[in-house]
Protein backbone atom coordinates (compact mmCIF):
# COMPACT_ATOMS: atom_id res chain seq x y z
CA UNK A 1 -49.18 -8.86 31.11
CA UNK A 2 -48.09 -6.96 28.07
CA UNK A 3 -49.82 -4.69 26.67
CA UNK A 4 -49.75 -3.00 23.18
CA UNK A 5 -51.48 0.00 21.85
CA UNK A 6 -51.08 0.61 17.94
CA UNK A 7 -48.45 2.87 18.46
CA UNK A 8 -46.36 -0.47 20.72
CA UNK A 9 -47.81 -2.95 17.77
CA UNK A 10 -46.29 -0.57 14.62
CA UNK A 11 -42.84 -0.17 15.77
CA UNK A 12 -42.86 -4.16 16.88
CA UNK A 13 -44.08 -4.72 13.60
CA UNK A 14 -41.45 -2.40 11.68
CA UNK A 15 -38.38 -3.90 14.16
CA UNK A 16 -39.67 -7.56 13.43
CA UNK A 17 -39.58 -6.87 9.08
CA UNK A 18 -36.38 -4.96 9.96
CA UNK A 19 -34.63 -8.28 11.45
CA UNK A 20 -36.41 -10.34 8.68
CA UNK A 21 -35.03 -7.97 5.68
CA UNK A 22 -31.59 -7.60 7.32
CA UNK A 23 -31.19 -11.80 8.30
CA UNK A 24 -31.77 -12.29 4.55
CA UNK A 25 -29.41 -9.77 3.47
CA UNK A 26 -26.67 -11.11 5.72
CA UNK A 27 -27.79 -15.19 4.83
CA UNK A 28 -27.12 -13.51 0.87
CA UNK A 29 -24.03 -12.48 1.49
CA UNK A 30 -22.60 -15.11 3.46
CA UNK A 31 -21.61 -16.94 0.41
CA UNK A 32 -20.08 -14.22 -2.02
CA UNK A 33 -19.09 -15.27 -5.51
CA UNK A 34 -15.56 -15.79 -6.26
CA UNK A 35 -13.56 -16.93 -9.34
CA UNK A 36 -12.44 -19.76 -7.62
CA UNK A 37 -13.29 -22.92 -9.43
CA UNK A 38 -12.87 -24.48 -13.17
CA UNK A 39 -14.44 -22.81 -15.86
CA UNK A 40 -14.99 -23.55 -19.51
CA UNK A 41 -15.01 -21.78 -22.38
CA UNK A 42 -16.29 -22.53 -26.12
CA UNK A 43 -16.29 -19.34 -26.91
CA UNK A 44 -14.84 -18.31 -30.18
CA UNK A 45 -16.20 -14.82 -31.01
CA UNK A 46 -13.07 -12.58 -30.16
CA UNK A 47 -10.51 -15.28 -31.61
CA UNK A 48 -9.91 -16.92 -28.33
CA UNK A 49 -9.39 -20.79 -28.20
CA UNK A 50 -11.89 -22.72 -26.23
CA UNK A 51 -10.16 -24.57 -23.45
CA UNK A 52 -10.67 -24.84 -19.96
CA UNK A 53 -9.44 -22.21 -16.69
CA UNK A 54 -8.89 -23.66 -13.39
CA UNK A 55 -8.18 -20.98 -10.63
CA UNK A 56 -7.50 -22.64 -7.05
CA UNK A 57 -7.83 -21.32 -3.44
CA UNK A 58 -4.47 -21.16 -3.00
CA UNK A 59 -3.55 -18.76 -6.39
CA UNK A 60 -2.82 -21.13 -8.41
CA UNK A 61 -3.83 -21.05 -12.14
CA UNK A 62 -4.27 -23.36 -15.12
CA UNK A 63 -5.22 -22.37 -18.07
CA UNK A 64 -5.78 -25.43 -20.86
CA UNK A 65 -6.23 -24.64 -24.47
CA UNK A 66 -7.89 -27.39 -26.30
CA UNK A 67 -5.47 -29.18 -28.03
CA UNK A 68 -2.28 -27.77 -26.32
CA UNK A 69 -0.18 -28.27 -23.38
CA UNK A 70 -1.55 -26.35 -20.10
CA UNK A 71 -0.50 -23.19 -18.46
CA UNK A 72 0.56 -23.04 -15.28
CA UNK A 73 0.86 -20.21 -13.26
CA UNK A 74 -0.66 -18.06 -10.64
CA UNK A 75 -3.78 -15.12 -10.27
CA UNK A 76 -4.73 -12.48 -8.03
CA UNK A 77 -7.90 -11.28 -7.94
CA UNK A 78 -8.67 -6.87 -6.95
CA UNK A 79 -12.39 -5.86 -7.24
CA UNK A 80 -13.15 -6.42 -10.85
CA UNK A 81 -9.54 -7.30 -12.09
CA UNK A 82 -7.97 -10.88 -12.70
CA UNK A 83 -4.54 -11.10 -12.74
CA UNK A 84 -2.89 -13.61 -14.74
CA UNK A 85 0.59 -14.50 -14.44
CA UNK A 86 1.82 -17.44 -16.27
CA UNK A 87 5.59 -17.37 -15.88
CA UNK A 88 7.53 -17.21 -19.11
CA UNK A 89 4.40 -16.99 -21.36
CA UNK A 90 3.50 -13.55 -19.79
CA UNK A 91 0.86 -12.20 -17.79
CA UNK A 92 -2.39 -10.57 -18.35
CA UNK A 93 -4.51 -7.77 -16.12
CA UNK A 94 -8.01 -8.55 -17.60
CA UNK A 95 -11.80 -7.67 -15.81
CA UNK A 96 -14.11 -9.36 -15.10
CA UNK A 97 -17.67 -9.72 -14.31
CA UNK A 98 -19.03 -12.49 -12.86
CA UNK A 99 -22.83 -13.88 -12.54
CA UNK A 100 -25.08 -16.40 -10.41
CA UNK A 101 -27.31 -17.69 -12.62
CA UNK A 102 -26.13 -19.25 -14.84
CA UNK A 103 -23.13 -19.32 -13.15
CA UNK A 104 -20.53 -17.83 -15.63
CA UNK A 105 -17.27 -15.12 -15.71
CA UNK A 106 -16.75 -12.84 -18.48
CA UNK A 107 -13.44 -11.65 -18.98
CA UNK A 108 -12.27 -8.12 -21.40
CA UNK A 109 -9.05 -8.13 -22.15
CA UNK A 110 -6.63 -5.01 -22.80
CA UNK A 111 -7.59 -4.90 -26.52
CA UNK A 112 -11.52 -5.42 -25.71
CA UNK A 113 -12.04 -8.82 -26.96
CA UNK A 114 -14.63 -10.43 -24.47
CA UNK A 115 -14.76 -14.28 -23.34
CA UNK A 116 -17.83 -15.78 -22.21
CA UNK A 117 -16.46 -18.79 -19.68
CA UNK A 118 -19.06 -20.98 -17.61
CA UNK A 119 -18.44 -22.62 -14.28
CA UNK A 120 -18.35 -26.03 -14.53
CA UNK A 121 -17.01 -27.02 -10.64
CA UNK A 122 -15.54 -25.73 -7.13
């Protein structure tokens, strides 16, 4: 038979919300955001076109201007920094910060201008 005095009951209680606070942290970041997916932007504010930004699992990148041809290219991705490189049209180092809910990732480029780009699918 077990028994437990208060002293027994308090740490049992303080190991049990221990397991419970540290399962939830771990079930939270099993499933880390990442820029991986296609994103949309109608975001004018900074002079950027709206269009659409498709970044793949495999580094692979598309970015698609309304109303011109698509960019192809590749990205890397380094704590807060995006790497664009789209071959013969140039590259771009921009940050980013990205958010859950909504799901969206906003991007400052060199010169400061801001886009506002929400994800539309994995």
């Amino acid at each position: 038979m077990l028994r437990l005095n208060n002293g027994n009951l308090a740490t049992l209680v303080r190991k049990g919300i221990l397991v419970l606070v540290l399962g939830s942290m771990l079930a939270s970041c099993s499933k880390p955001l990442s820029v991986e997916g296609v994103w949309r932007s109608d975001d004018t504010s900074g002079g950027a076109d709206k269009g659409q930004m498709t970044l793949s699992t495999d580094g692979r990148a598309q970015l698609a201007p309304d109303g011109f041809n698509a960019l192809e290219g590749h990205y890397t991705v380094d704590a807060s920094t995006l790497t664009l490189d789209m071959g013969e049209q140039g590259s771009a180092l921009v940050h980013y910060v990205l958010t859950d809910s909504p799901r969206s990732l906003r991007l400052t480029y060199s010169d400061g201008r801001t886009q506002l780009f929400n994800f539309v699918q994995k």
